[in-house]
N, C-alpha and C. Protein backbone atom coordinates (compact mmCIF):
# COMPACT_ATOMS: atom_id res chain seq x y z
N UNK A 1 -27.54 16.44 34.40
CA UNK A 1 -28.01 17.04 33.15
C UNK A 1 -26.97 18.02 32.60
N UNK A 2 -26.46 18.95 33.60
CA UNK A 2 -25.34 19.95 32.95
C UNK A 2 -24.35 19.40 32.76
N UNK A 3 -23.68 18.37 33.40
CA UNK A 3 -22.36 17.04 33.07
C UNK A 3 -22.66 16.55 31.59
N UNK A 4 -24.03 15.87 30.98
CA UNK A 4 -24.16 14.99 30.08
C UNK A 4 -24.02 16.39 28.67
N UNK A 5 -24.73 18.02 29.13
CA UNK A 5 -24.42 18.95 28.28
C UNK A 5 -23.15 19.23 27.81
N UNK A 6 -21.99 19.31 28.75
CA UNK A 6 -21.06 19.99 28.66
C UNK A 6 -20.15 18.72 28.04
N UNK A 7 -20.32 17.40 28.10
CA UNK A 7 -19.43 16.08 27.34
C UNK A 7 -20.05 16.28 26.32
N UNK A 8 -21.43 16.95 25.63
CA UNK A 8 -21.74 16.58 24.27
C UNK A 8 -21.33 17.68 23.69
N UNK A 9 -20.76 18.59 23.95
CA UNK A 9 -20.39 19.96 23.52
C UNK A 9 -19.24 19.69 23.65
N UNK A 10 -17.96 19.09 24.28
CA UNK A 10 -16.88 18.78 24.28
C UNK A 10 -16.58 17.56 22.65
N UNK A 11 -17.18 16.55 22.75
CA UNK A 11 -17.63 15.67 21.85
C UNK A 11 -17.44 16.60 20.05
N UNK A 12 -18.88 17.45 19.98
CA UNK A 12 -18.76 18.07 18.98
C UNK A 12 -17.79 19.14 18.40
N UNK A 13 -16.79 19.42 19.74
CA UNK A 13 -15.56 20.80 19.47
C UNK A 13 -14.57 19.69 19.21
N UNK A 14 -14.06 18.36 19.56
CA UNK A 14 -13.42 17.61 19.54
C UNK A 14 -13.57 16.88 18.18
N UNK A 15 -15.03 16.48 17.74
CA UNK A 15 -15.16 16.03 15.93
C UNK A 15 -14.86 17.08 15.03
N UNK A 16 -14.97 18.64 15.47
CA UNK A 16 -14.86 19.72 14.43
C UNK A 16 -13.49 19.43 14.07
N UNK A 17 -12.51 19.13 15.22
CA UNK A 17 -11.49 19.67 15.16
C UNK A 17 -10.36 18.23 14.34
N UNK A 18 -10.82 17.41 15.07
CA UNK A 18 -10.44 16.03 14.33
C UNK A 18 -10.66 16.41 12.52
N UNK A 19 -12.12 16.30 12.16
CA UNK A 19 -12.40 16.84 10.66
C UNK A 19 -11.41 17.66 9.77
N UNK A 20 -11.56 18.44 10.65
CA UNK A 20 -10.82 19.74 10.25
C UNK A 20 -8.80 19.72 9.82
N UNK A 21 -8.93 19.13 10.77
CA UNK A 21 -7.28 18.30 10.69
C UNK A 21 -7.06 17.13 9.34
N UNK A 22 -7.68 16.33 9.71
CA UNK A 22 -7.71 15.04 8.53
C UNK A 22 -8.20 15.66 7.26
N UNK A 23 -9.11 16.81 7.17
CA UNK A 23 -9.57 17.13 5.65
C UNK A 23 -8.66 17.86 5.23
N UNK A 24 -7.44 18.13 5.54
CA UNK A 24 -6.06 19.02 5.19
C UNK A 24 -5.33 18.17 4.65
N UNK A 25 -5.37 18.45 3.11
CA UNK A 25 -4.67 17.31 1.90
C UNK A 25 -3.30 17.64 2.15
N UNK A 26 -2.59 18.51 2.81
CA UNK A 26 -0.87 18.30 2.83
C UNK A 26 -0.76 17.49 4.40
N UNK A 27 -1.90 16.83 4.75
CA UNK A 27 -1.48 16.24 6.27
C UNK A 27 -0.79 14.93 5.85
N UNK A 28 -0.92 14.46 4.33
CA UNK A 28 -1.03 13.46 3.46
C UNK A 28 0.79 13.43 3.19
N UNK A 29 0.89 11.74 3.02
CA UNK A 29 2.51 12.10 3.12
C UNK A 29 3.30 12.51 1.67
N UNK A 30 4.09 12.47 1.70
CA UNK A 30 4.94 13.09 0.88
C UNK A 30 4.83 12.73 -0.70
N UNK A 31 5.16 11.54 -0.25
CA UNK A 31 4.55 10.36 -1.77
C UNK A 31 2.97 11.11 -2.47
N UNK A 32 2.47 10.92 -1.45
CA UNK A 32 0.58 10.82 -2.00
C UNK A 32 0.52 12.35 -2.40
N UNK A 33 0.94 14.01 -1.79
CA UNK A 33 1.17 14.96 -2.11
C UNK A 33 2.36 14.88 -3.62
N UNK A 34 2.93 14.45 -4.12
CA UNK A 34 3.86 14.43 -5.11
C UNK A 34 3.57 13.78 -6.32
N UNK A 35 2.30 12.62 -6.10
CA UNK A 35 1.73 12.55 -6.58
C UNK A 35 0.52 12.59 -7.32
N UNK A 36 0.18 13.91 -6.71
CA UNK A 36 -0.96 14.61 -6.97
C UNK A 36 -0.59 15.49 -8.11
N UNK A 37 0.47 16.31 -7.62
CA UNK A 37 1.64 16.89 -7.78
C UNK A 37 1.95 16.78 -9.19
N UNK A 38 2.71 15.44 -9.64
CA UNK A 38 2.65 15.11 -11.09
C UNK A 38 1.00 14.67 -11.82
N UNK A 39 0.53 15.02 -11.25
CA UNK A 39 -0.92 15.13 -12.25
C UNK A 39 -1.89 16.51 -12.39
N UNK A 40 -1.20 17.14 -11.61
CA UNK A 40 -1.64 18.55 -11.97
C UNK A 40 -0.42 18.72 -12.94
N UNK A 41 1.24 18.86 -12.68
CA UNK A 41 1.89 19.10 -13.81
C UNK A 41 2.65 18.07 -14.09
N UNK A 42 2.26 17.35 -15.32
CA UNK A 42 2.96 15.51 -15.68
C UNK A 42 4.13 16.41 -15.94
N UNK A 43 5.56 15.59 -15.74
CA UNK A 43 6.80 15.53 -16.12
C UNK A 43 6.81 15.78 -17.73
N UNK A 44 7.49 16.69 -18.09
CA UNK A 44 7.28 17.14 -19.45
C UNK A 44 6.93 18.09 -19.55
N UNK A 45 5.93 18.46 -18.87
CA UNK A 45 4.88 20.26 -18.56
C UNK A 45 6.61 20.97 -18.54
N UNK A 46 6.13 22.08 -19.71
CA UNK A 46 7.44 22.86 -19.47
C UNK A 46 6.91 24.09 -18.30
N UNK A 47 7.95 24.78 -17.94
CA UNK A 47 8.42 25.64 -17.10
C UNK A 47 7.05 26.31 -16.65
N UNK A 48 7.53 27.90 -17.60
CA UNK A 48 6.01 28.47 -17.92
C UNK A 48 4.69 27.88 -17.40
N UNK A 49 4.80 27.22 -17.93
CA UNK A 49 3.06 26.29 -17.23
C UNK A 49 2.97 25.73 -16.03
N UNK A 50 4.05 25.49 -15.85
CA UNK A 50 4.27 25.09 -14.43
C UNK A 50 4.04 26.28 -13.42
N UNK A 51 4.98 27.75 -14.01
CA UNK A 51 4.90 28.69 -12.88
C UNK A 51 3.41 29.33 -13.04
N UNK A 52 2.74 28.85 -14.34
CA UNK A 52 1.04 29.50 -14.23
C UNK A 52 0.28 28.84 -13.51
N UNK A 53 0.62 27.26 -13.21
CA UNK A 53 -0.21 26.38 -12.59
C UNK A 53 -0.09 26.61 -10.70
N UNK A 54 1.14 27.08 -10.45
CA UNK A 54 1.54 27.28 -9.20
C UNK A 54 0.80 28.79 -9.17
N UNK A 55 0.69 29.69 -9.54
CA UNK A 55 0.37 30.82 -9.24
C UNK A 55 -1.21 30.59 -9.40
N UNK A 56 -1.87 29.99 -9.90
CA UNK A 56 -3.42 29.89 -10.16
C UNK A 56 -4.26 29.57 -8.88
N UNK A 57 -2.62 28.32 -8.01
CA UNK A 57 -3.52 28.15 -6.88
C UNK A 57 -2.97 28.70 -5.45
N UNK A 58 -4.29 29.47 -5.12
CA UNK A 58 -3.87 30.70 -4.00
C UNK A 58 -3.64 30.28 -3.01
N UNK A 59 -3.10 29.21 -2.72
CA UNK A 59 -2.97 28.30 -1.26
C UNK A 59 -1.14 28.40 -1.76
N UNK A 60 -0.78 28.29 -3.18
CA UNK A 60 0.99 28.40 -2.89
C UNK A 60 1.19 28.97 -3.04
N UNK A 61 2.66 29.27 -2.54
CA UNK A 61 3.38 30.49 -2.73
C UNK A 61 4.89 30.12 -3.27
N UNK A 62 5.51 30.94 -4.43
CA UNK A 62 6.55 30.44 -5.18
C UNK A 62 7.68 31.60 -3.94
N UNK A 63 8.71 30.14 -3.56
CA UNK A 63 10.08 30.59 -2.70
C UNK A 63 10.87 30.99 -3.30
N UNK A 64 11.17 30.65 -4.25
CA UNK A 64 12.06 31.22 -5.47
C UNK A 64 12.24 30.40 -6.60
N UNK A 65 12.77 31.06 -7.85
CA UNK A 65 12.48 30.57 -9.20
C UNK A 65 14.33 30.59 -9.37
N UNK A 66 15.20 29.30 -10.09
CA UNK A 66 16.26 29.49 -10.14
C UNK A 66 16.43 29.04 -11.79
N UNK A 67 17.36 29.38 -12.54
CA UNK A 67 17.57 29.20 -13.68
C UNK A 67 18.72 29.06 -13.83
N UNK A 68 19.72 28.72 -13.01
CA UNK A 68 21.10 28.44 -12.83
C UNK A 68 21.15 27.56 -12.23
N UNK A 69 20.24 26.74 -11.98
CA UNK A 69 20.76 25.30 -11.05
C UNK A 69 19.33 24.55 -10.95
N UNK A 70 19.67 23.13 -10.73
CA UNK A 70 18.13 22.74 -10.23
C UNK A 70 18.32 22.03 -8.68
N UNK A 71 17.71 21.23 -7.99
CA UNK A 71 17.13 21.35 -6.57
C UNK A 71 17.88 20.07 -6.36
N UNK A 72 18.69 19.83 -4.48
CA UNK A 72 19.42 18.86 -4.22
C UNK A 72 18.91 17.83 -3.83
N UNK A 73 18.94 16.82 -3.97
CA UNK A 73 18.50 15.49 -3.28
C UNK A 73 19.61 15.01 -2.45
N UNK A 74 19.52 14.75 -1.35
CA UNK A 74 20.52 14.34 -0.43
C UNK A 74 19.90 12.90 0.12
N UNK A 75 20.58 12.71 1.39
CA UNK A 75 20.11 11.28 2.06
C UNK A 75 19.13 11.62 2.32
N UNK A 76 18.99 12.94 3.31
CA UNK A 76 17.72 13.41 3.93
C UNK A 76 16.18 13.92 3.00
N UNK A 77 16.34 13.95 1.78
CA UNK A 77 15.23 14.42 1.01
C UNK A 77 16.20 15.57 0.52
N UNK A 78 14.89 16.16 0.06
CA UNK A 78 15.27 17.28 -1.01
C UNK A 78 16.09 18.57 0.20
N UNK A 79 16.70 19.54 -0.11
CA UNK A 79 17.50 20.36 -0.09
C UNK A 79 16.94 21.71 -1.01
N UNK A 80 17.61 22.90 -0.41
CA UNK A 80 17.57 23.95 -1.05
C UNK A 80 17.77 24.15 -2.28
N UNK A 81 17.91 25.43 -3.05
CA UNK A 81 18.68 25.91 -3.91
C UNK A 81 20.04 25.48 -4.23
N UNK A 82 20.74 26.01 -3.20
CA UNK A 82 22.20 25.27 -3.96
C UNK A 82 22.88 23.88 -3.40
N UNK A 83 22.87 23.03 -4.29
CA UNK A 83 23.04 21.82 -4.50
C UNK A 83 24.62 21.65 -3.35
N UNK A 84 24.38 20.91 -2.35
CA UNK A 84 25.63 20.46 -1.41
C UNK A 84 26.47 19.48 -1.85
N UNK A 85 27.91 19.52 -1.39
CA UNK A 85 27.89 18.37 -2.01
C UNK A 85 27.65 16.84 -1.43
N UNK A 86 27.95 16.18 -2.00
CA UNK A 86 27.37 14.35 -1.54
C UNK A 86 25.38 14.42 -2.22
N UNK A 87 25.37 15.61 -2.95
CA UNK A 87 23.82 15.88 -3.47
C UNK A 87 23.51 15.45 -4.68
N UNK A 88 22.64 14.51 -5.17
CA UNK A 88 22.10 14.40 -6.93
C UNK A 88 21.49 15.61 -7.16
N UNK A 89 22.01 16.52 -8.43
CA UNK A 89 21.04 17.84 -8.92
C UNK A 89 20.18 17.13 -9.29
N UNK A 90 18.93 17.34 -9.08
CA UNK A 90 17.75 17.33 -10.41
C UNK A 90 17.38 19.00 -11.22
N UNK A 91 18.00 18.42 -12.55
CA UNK A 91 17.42 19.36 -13.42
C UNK A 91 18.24 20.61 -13.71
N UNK A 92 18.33 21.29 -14.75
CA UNK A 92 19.31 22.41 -14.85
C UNK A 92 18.58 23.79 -13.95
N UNK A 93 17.60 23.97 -13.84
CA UNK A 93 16.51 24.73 -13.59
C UNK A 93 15.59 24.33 -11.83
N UNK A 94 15.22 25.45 -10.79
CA UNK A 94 14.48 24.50 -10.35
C UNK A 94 13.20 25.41 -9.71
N UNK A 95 12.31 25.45 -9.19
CA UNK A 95 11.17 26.23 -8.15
C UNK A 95 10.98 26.37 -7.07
N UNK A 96 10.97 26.37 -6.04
CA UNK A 96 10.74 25.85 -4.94
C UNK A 96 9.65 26.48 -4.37
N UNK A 97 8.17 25.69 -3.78
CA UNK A 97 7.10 26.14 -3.63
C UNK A 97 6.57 25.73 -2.36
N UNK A 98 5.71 27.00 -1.63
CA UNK A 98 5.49 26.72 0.14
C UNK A 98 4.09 26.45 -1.19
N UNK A 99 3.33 25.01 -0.22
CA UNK A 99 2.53 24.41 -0.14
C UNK A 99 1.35 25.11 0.90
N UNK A 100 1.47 24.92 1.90
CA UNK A 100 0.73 25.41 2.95
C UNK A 100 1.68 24.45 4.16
N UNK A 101 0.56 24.95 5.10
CA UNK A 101 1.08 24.24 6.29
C UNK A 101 0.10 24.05 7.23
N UNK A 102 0.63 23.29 8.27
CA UNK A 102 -0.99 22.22 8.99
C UNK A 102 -0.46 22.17 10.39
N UNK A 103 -1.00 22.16 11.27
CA UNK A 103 -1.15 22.03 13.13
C UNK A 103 -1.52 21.04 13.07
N UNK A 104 -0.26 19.90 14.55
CA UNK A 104 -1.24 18.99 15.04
C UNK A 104 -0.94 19.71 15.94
N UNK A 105 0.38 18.96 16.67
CA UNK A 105 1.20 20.14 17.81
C UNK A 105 1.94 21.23 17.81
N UNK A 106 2.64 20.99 16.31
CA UNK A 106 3.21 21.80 15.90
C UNK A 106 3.32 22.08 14.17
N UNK A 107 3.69 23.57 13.96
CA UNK A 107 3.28 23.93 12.65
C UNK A 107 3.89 23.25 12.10
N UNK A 108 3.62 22.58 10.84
CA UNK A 108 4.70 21.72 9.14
C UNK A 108 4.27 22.72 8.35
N UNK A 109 5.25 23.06 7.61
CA UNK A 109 4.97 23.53 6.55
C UNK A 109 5.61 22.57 5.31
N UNK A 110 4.63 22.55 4.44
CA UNK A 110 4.92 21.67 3.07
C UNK A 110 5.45 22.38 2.04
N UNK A 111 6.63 21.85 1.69
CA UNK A 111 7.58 22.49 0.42
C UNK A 111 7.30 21.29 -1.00
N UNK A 112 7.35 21.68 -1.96
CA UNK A 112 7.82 21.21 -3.17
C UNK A 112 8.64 21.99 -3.60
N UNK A 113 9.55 20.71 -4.36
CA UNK A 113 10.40 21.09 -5.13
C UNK A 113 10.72 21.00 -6.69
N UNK A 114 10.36 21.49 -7.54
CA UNK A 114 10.33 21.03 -9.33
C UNK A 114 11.61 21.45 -10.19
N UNK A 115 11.84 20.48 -10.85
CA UNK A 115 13.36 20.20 -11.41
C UNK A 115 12.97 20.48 -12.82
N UNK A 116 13.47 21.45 -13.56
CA UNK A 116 13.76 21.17 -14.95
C UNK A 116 15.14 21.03 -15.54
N UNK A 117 14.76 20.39 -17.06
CA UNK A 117 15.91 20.17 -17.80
C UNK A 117 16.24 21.65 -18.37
N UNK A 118 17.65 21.76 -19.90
CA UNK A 118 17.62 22.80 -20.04
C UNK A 118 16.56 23.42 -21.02
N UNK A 119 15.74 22.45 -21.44
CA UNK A 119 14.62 22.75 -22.53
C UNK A 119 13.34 23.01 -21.82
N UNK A 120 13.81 23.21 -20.41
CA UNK A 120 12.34 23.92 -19.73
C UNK A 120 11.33 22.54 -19.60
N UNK A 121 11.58 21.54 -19.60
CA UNK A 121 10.65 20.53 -19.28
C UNK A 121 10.80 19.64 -17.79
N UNK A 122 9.74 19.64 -17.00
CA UNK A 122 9.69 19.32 -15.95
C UNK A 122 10.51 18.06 -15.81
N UNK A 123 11.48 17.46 -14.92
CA UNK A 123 12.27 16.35 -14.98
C UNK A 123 11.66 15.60 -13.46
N UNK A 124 11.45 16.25 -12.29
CA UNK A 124 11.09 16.21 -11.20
C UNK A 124 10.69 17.05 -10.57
N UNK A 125 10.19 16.25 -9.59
CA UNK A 125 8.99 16.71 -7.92
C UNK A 125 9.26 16.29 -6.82
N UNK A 126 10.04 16.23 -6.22
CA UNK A 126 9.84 16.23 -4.80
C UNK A 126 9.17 17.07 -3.91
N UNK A 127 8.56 16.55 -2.20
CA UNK A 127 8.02 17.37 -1.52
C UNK A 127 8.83 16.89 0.19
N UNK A 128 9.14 17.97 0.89
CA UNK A 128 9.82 17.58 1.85
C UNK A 128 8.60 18.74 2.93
N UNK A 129 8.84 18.27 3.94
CA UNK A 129 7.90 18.74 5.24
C UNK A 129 8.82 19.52 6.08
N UNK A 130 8.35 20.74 7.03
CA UNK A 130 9.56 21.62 7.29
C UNK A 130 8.76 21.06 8.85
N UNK A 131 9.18 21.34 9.82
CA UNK A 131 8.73 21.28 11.09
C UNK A 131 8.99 22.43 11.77
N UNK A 132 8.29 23.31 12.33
CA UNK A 132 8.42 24.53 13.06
C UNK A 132 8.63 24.36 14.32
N UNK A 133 9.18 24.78 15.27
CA UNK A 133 8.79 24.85 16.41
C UNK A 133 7.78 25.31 17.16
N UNK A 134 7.76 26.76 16.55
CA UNK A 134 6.73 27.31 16.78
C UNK A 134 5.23 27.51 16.41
């Protein structure tokens, strides 16, 4: 009787936790987050609206705002601030925004990245996944 208690109480800490994991929309890959992404701000959304739309939602946090450059695309995905070389710039302009971040084994944290032209209109989105160790 205390064996069959303690597996159904294992059972239900084990579905919380499963739930709890899978209902975390940045567990979602990169693509499916980026494209969420451009439908909260379609390509075109200038700047401004962009940095009101990022600040509205209290789950991101803006890494920095650049107006002298926009964001690198390399082999590996997107890149920092300043563009390396062997890098495509996107955009004269760029954002770079912590998403949140999610536990399986270890912490990810989710970055986007938004590209504008020089007329302040969104050109691109990328989202790259950071892996923590810790």
């Amino acid at each position: 009787m205390k064996r069959k208690y303690i597996v159904a109480i294992l059972i239900v800490i084990s579905a919380i936790i499963i739930v709890t994991i899978f209902s975390n929309p940045l567990i979602y890959s990169e693509s499916i987050i980026k494209n969420r992404l451009i439908k909260e701000t379609p390509l075109g959304t200038n700047m401004d609206t962009v940095i009101a739309e990022i600040e509205s939602n209290e789950n991101y946090s803006i890494m920095y705002i650049s107006y002298d450059h926009g964001y690198g695309i390399a082999r590996h995905g997107p890149g920092d601030a300043a563009v390396s070389p062997g890098e495509e710039e996107v955009g004269k302009k760029s954002i770079k925004v912590h998403l949140g971040e999610y536990r399986i084994t270890f912490c990810v944290d989710v970055i986007a990245y938004y590209g504008f032209n020089e007329e302040n209109e969104l050109v691109g989105i990328e989202v790259a996944k950071e892996l923590d160790s810790i």
